[in-house]
N, C-alpha and C. Protein backbone atom coordinates (compact mmCIF):
# COMPACT_ATOMS: atom_id res chain seq x y z
N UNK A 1 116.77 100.98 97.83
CA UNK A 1 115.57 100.63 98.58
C UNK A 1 114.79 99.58 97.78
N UNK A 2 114.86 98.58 98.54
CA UNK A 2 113.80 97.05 97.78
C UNK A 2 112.17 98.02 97.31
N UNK A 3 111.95 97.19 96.30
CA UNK A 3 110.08 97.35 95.81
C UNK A 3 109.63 96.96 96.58
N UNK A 4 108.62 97.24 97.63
CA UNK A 4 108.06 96.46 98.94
C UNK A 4 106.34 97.05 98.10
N UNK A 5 105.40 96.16 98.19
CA UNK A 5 104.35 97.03 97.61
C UNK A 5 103.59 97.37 98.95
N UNK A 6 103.31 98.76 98.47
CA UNK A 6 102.21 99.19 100.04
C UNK A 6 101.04 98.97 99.69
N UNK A 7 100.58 98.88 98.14
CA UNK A 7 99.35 98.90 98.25
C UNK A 7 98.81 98.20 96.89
N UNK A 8 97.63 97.31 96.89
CA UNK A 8 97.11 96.20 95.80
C UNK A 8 95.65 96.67 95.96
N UNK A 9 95.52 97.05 94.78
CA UNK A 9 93.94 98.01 94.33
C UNK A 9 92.77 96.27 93.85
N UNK A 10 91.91 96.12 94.22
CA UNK A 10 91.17 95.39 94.16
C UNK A 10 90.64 95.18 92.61
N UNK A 11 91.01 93.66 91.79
CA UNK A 11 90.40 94.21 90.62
C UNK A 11 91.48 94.55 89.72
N UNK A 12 92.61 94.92 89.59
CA UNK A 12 93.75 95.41 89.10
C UNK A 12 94.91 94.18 88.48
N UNK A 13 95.65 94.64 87.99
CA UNK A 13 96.25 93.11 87.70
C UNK A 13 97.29 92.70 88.94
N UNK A 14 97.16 93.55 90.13
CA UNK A 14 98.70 92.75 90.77
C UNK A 14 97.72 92.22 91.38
N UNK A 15 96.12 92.60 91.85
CA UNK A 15 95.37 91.74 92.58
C UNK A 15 95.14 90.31 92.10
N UNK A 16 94.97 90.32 90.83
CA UNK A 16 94.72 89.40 90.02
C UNK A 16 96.01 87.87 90.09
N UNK A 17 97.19 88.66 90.34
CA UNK A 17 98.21 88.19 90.43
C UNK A 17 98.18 87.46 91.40
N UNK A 18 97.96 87.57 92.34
CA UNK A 18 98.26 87.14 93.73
C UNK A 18 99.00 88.18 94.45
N UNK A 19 99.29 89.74 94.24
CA UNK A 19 100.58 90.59 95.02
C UNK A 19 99.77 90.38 96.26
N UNK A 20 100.66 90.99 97.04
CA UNK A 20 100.14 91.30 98.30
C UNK A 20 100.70 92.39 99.13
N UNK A 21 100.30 93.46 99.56
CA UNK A 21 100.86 94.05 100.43
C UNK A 21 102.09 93.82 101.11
N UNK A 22 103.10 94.34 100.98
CA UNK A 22 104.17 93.86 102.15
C UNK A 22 105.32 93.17 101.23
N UNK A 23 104.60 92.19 100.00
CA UNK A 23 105.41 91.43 99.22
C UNK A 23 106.65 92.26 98.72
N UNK A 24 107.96 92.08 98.46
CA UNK A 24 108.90 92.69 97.65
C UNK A 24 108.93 92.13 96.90
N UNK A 25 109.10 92.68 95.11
CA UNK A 25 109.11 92.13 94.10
C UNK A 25 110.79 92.32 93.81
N UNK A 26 111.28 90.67 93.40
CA UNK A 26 112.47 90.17 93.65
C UNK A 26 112.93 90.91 91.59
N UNK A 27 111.90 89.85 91.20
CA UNK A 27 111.68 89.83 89.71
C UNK A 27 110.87 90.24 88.84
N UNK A 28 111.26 91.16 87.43
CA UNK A 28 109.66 90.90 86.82
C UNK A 28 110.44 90.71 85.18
N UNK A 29 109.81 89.50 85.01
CA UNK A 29 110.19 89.56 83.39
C UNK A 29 111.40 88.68 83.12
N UNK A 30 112.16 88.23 84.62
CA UNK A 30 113.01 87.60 84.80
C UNK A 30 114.31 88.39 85.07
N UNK A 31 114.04 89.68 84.81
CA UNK A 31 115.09 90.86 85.04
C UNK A 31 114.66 90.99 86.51
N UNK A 32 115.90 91.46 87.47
CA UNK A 32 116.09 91.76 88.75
C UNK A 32 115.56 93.41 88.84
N UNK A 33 114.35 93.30 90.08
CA UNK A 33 114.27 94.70 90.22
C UNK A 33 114.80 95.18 91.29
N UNK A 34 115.09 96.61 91.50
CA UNK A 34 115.98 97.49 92.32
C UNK A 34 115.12 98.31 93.07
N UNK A 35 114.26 99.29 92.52
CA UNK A 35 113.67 100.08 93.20
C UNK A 35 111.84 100.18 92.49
N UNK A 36 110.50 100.79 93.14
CA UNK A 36 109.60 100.81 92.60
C UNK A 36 110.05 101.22 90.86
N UNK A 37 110.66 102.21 90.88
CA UNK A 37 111.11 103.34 89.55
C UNK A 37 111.13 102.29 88.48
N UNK A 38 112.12 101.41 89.19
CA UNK A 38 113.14 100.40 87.89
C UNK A 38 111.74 99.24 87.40
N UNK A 39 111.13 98.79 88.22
CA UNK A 39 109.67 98.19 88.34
C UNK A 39 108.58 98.50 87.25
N UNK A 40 108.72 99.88 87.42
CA UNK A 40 107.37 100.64 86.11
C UNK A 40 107.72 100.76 85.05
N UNK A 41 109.38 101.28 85.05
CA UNK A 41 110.19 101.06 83.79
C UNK A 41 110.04 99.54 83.27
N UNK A 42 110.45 98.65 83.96
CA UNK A 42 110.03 96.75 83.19
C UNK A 42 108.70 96.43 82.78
N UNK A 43 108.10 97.04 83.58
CA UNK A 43 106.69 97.10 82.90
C UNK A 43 106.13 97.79 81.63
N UNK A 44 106.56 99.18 81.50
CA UNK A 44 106.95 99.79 80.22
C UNK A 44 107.14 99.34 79.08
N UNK A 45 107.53 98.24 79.03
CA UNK A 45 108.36 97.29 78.08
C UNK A 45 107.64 96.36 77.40
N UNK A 46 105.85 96.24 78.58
CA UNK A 46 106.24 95.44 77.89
C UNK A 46 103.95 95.79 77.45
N UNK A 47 102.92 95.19 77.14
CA UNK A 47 102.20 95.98 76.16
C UNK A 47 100.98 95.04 76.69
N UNK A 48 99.78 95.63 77.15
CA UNK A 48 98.38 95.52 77.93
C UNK A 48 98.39 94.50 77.56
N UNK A 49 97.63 92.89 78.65
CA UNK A 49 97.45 91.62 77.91
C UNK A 49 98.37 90.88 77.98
N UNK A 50 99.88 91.29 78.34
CA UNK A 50 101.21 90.57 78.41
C UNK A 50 100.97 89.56 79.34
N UNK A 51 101.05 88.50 79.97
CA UNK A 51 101.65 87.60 80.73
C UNK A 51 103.15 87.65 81.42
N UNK A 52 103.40 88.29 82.31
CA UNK A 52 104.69 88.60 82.89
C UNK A 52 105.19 88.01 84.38
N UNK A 53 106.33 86.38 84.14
CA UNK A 53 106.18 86.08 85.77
C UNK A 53 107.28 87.03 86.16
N UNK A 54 106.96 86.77 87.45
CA UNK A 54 107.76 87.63 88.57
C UNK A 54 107.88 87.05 89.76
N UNK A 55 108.60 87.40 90.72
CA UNK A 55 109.13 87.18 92.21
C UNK A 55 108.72 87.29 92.60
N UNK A 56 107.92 87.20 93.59
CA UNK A 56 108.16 88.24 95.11
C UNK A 56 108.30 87.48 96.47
N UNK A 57 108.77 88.27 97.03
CA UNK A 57 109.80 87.51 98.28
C UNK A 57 108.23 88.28 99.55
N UNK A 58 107.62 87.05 100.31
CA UNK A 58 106.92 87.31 101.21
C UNK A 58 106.82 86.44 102.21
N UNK A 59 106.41 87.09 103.35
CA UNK A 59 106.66 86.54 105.18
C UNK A 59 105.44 85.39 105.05
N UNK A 60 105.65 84.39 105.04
CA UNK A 60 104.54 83.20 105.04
C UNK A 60 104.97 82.55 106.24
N UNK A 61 103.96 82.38 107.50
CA UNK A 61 104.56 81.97 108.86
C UNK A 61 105.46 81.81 109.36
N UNK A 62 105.68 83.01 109.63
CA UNK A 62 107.12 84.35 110.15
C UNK A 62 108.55 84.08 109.00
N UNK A 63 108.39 83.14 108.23
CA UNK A 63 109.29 82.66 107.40
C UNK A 63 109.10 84.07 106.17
N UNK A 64 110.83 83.75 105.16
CA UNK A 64 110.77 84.97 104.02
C UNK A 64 110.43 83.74 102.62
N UNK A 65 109.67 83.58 102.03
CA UNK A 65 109.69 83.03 100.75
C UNK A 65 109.55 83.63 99.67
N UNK A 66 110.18 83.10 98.73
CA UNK A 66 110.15 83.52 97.09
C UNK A 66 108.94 83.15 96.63
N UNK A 67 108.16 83.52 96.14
CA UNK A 67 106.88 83.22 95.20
C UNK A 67 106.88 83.45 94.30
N UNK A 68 107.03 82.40 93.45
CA UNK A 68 106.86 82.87 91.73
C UNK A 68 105.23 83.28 91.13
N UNK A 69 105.04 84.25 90.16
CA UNK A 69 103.56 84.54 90.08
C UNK A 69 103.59 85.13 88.79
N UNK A 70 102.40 84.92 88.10
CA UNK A 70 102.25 86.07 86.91
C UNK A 70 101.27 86.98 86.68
N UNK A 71 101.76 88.11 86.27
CA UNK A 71 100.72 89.05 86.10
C UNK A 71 100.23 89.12 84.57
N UNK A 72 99.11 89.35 84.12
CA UNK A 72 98.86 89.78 83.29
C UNK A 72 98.13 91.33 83.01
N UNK A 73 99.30 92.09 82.52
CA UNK A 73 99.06 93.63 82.66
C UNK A 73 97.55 94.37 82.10
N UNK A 74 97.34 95.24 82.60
CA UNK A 74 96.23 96.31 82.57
C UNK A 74 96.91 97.80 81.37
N UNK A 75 96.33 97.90 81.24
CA UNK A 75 97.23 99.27 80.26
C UNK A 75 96.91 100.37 81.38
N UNK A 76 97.69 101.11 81.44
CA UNK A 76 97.64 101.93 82.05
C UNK A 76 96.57 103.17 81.99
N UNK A 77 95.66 102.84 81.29
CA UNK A 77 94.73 104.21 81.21
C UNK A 77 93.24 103.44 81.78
N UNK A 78 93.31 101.83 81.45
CA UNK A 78 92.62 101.10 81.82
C UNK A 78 92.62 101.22 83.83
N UNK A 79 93.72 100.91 84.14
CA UNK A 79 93.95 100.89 85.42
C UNK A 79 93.70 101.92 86.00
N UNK A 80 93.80 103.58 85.35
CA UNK A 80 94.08 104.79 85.98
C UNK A 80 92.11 104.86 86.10
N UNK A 81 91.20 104.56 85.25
CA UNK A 81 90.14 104.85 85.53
C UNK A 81 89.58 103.87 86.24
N UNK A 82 89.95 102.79 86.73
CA UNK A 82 89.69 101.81 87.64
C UNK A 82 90.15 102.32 89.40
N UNK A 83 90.90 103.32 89.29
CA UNK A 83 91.56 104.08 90.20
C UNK A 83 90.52 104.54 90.81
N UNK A 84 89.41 106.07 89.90
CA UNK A 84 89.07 106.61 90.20
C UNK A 84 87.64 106.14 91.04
N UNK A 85 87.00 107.23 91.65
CA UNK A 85 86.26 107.25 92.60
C UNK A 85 84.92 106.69 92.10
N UNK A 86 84.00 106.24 92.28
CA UNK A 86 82.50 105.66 91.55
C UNK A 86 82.01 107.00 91.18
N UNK A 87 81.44 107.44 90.13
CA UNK A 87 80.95 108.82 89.12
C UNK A 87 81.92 109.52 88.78
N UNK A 88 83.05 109.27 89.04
CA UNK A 88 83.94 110.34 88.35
C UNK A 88 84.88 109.59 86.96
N UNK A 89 85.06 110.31 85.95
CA UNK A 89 85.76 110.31 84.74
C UNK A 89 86.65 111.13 84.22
């Protein structure tokens, strides 16, 4: 099953990126991704602050294009409280 992203949190680094809803991520890191799983694992790899381009294959007037893009990652504890709800910690 392709990485298709369902969802880009406002503020976050795939927003930052340019992701978009809907986009499938082809690439990240220049390694081919397979499934979301294999995705978090490449990211894993690599350490908050990184610069990481990537793929993603999206419908730009009804057409499929490749978009090259880079993210620059969030650490994950950073992101997880950016998650949460306004007053909660």
């Amino acid at each position: 099953m392709p990485c298709q992203i369902q969802e880009v949190r406002t503020g976050l680094a795939a927003d930052r990126a340019g992701i978009k809803v809907g986009d499938v991520v082809l690439t990240f890191g220049g390694k081919p991704v397979s499934d979301f799983q294999h995705l978090v694992d490449l990211i894993k790899e690599h350490r908050p602050g990184d610069k990481v381009p990537l793929t993603v294959r999206r419908s730009i007037n009804g057409q499929k294009r490749d978009v090259a893009l880079t993210v620059t990652l969030d650490s994950w504890e950073s992101a997880s409280r950016r998650q949460l709800p306004a007053g909660k910690k």
